[in-house]
Protein backbone atom coordinates (compact mmCIF):
# COMPACT_ATOMS: atom_id res chain seq x y z
CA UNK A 1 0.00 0.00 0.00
CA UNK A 2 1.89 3.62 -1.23
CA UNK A 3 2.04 6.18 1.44
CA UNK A 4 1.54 9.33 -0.31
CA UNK A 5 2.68 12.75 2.12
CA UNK A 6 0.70 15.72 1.46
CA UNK A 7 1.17 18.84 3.91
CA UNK A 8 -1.17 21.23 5.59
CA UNK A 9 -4.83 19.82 5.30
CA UNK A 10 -7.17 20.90 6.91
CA UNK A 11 -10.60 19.41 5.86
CA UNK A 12 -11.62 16.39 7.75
CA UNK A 13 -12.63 13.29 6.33
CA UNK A 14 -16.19 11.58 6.44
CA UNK A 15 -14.70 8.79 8.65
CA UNK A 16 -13.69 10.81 11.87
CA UNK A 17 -16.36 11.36 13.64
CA UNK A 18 -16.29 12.59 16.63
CA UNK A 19 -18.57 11.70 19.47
CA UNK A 20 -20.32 15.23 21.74
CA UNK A 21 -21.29 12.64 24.34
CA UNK A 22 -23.22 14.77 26.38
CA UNK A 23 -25.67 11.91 28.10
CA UNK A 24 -25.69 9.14 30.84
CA UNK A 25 -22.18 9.46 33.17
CA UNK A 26 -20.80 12.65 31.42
CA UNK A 27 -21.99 14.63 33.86
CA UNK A 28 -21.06 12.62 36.91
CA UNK A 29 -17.68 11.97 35.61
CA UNK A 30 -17.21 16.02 35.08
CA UNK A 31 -18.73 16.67 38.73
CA UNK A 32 -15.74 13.66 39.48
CA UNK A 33 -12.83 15.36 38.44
CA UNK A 34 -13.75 19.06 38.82
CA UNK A 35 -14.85 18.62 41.95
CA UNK A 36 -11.89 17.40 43.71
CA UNK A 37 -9.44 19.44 41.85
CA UNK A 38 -8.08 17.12 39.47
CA UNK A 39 -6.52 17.27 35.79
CA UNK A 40 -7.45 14.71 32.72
CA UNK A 41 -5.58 14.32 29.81
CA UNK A 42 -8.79 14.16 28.10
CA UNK A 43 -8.87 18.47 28.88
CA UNK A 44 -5.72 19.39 29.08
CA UNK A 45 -4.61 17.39 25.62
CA UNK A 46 -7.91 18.67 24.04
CA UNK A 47 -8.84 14.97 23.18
CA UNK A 48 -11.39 14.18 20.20
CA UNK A 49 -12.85 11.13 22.87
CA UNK A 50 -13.38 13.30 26.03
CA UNK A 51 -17.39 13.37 25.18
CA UNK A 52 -17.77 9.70 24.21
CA UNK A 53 -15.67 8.60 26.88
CA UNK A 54 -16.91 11.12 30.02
CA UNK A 55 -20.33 9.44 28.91
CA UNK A 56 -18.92 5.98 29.43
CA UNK A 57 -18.18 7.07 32.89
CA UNK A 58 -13.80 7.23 32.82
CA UNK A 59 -11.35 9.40 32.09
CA UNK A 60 -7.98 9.52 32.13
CA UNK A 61 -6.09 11.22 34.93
CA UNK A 62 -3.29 13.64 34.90
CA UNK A 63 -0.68 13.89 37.56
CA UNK A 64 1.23 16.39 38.63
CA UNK A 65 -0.44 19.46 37.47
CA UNK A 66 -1.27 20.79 33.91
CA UNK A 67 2.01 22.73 33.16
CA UNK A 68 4.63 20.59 30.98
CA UNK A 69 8.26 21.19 31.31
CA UNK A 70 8.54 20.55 27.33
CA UNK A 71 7.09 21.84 24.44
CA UNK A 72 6.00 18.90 21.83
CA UNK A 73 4.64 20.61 18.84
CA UNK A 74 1.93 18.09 18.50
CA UNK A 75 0.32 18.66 22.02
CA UNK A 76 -1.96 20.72 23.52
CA UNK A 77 -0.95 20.50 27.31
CA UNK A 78 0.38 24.36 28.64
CA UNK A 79 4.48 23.89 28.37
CA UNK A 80 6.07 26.29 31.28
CA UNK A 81 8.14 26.51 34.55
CA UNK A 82 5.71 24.42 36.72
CA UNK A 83 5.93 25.06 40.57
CA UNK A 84 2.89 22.91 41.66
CA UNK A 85 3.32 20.46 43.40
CA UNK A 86 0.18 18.90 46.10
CA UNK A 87 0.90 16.00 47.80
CA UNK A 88 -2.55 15.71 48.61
CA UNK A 89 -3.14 14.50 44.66
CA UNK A 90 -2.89 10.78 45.04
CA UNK A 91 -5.05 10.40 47.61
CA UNK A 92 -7.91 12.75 45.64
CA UNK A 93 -7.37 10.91 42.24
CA UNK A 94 -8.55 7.71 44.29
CA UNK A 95 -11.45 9.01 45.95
CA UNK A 96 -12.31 10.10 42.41
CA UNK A 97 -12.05 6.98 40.82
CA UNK A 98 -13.32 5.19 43.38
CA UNK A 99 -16.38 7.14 44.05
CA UNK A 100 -16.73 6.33 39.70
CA UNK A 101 -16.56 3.07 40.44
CA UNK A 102 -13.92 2.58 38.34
CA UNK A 103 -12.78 -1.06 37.32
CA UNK A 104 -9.59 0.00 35.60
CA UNK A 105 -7.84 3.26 35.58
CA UNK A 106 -5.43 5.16 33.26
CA UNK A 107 -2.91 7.39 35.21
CA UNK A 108 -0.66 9.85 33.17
CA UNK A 109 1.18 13.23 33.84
CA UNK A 110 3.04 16.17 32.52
CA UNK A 111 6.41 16.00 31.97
CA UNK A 112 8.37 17.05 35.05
CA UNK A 113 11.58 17.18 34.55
CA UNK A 114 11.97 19.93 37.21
CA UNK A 115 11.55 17.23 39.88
CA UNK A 116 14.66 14.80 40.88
CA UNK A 117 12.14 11.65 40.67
CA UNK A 118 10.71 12.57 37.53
CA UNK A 119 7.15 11.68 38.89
CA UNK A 120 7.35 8.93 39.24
CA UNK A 121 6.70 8.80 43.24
CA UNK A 122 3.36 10.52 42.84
CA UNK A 123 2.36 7.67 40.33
CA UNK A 124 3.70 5.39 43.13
CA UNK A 125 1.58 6.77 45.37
CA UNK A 126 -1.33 6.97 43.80
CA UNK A 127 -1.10 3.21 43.03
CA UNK A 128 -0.47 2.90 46.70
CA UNK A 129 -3.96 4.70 47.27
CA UNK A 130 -5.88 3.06 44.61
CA UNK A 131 -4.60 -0.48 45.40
CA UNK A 132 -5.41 -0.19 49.49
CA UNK A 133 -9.01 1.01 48.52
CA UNK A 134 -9.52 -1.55 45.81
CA UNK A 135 -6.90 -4.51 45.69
CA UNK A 136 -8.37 -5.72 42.45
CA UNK A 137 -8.22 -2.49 40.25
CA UNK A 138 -6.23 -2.48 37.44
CA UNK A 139 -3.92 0.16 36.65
CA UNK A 140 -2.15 1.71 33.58
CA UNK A 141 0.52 4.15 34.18
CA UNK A 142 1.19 6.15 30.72
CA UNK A 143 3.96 7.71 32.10
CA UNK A 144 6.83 10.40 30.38
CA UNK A 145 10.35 9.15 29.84
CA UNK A 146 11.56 10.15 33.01
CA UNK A 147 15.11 11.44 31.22
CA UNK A 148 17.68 10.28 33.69
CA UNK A 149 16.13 8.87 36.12
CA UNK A 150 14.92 5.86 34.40
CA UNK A 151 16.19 3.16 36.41
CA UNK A 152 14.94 5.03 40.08
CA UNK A 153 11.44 5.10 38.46
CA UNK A 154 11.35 1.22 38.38
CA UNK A 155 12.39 1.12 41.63
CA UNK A 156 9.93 3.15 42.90
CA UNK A 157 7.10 1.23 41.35
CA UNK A 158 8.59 -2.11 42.40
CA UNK A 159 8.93 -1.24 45.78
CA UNK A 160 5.54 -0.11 46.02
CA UNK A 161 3.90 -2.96 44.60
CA UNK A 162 6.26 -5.32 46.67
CA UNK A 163 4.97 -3.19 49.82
CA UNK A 164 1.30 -3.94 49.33
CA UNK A 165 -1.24 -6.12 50.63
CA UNK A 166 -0.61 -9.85 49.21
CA UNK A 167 -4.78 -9.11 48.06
CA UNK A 168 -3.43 -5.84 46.03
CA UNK A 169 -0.31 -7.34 44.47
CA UNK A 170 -1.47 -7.86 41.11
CA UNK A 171 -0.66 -7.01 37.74
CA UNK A 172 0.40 -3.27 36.54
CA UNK A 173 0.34 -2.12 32.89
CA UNK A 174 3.02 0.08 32.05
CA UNK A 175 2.80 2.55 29.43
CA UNK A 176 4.91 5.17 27.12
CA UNK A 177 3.92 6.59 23.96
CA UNK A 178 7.14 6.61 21.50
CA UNK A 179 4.23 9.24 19.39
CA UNK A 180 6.32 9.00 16.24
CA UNK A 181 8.88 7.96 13.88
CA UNK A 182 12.49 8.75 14.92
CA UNK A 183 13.09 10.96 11.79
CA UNK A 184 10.37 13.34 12.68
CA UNK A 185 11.21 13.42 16.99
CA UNK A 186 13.16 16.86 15.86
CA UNK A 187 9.91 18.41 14.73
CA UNK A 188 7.42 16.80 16.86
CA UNK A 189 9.36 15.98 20.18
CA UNK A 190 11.78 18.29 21.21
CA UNK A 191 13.47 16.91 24.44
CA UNK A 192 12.66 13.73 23.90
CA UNK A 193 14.91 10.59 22.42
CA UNK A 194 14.10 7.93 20.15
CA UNK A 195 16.42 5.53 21.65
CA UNK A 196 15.92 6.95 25.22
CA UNK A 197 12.31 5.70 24.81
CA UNK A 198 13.09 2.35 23.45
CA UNK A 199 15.03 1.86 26.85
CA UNK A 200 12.29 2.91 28.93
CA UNK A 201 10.28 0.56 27.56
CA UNK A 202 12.52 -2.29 27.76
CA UNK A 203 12.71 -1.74 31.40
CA UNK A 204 9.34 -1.54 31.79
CA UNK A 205 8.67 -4.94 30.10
CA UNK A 206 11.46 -6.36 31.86
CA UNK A 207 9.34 -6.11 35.24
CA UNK A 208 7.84 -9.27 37.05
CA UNK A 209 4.22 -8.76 36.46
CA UNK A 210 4.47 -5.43 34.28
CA UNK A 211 3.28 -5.17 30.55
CA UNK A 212 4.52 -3.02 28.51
CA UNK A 213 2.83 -0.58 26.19
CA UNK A 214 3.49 2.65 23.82
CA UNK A 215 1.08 3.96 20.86
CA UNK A 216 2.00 6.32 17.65
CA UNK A 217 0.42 8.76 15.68
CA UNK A 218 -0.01 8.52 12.29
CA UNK A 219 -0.25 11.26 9.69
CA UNK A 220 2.45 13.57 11.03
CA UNK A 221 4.21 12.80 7.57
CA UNK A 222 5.67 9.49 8.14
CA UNK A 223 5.75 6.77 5.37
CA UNK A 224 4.80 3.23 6.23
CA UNK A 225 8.09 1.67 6.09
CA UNK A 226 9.34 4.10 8.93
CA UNK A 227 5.75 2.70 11.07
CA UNK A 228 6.49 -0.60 10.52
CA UNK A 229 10.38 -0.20 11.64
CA UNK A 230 8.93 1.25 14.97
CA UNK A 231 6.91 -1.68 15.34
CA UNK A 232 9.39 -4.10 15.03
CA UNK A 233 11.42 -2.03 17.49
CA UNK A 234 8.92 -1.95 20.22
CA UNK A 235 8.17 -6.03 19.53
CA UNK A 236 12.40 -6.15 20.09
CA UNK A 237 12.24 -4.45 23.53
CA UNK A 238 9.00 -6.41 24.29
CA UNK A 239 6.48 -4.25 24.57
CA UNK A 240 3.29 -6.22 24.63
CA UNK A 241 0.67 -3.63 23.45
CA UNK A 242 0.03 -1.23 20.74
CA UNK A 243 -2.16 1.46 20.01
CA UNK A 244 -2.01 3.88 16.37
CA UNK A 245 -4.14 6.46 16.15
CA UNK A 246 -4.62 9.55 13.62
CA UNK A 247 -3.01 12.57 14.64
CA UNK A 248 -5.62 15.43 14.95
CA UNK A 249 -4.06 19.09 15.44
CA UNK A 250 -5.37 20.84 18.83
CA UNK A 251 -5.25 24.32 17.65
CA UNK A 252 -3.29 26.14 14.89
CA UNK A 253 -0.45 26.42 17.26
CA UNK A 254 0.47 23.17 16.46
CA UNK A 255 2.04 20.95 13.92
CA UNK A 256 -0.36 20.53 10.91
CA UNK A 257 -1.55 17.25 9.69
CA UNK A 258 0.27 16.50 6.80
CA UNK A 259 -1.99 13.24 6.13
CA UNK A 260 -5.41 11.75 7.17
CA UNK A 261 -4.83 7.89 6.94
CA UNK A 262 -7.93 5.14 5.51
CA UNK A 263 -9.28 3.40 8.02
CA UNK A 264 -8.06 0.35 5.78
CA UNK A 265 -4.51 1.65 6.00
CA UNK A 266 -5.17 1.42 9.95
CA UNK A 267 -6.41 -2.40 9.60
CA UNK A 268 -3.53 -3.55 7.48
CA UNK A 269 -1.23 -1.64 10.56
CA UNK A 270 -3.00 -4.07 12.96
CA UNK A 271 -2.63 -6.60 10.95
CA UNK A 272 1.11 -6.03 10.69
CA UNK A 273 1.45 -5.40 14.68
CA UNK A 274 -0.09 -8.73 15.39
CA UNK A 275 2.10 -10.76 12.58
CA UNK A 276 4.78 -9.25 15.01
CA UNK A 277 3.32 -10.99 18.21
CA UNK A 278 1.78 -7.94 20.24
CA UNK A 279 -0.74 -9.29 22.42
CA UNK A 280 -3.25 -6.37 22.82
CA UNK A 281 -3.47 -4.29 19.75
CA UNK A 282 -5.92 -1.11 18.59
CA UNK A 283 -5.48 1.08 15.67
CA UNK A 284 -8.11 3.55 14.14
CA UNK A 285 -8.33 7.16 12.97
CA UNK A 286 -10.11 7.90 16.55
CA UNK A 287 -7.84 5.16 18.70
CA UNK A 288 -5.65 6.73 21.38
CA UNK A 289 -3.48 5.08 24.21
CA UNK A 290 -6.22 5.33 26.85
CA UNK A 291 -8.89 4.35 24.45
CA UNK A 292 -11.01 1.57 25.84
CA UNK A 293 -7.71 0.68 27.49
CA UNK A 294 -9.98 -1.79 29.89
CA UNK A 295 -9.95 -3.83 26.99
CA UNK A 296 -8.38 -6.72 27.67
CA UNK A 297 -9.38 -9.29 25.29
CA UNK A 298 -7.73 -9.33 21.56
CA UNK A 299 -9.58 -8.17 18.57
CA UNK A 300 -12.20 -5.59 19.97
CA UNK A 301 -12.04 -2.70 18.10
CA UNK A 302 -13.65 1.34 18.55
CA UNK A 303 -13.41 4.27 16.66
């Protein structure tokens, strides 16, 4: 299948369609969040799914304030000098979800690269939170890179899962969105590394208990060759699920999309991703990392 590149579109295709979702849980699940305070990527990221899935009753939380320390051309999220910092967070992003009744729960942040841990001990905590409330939640961390600090971030998850109650010790899903190809990180991803990514993720999957996940972005300009290179890079470091989703531009301040990809293109992705071995796989013009990320069984597909 040819990958043709075209540049600054702005017309929509028929097939994205984007759900208002302004009925059954939406409401609760706003009351959720605003009301104790809290951040979603599904706001701060200016997702295309916030309506349909507020109205399924989840979102997707956002640690650590909603001030990035980079400035990825593709996102939305404010980029600054963050000085927030409430230690009361964990504890209110489980009263949240709990109170949602939440089976399953995606936890992300902002990049933080102000702070020594990365992060990575409010994510502990709030696991720590969730998991004495509800031993039997599951829990996806999409987490940033955490730059140098890599290797402390795993041991801050591991010793907080080893420290819980035998009832709570279960399986964590570990996520980090490579977004792109490697020859477009200069445009798209400033501060961010290719390789440093890859390593991440190996550590990740290299966890007793842990799976690994990431998810790209497809029409940014990259040709098909280039997305099937980065899957059998994330297969190599054994990362066990996959997401690809169309890029959609937030607002004009970011990058343009150069291409809208055929549904069809997206199916013969998945195709591709599973001929590789990846367990858990979703790929659509709508499809992003937290996107029906309860999933668990193979072949479901949204969007």
């Amino acid at each position: 299948m040819q990958t043709v590149v075209q540049r600054n579109i702005t017309r929509m295709p028929a097939w994205i369609r984007q759900n208002l979702g302004r009925e059954v849980h939406f409401p609760a699940t706003r009351q959720a969040v605003h009301g104790q305070g809290l951040h979603t990527v599904c706001e701060e990221a200016k997702c295309p799914n916030r309506g349909e899935c507020w109205s399924r009753g989840t979102a997707t939380f956002m640690l650590l304030g909603d001030t990035c320390t980079r400035a990825c051309a593709f996102c939305a999220v404010k980029t600054g000098k963050p000085t927030w910092f409430d230690r009361d967070e964990p504890k209110r992003v489980a009263e949240a979800v709990i109170g949602m009744g939440l089976d399953y729960v995606v936890l992300t942040s902002v990049n933080r690269d102000d702070l020594e841990d990365g992060g990575a001990g409010s994510f502990a905590e709030t696991l720590r939170q969730l998991r004495e409330q509800k031993p039997n939640i599951g829990v996806e961390f999409l987490t940033p890179d955490f730059r140098h600090t890599q290797a402390n971030a795993v041991r801050v998850f591991n010793e907080t899962l080893a420290n819980l109650p035998d009832g709570a010790r279960r399986d964590l899903v570990w996520g980090h969105n490579v977004e792109t190809v490697p020859r477009l990180y200069r445009e798209a991803r400033k501060g961010a590394q290719y390789q440093r990514s890859l390593e991440l993720l190996a550590l990740a999957a290299q966890q007793p208990g842990v799976e690994a996940k990431s998810a790209l972005m497809l029409g940014l300009g990259e040709t098909r060759e280039e997305v099937l290179q980065v899957l059998r890079d994330l297969s190599a470091v054994g990362v066990a699920r996959i997401s690809l989703g169309q890029y959609l531009r937030p607002s004009l301040d970011n990058l343009p999309v150069a291409r809208y990809v055929h549904p069809d293109e997206f199916a013969d992705y998945e195709a591709a991703a599973r001929d590789l071995g990846f367990a858990w796989v979703k790929a659509g013009p709508l499809v992003r990392s937290s996107y029906y990320a309860e999933e668990i069984q193979q072949g479901t597909q949204h969007g």
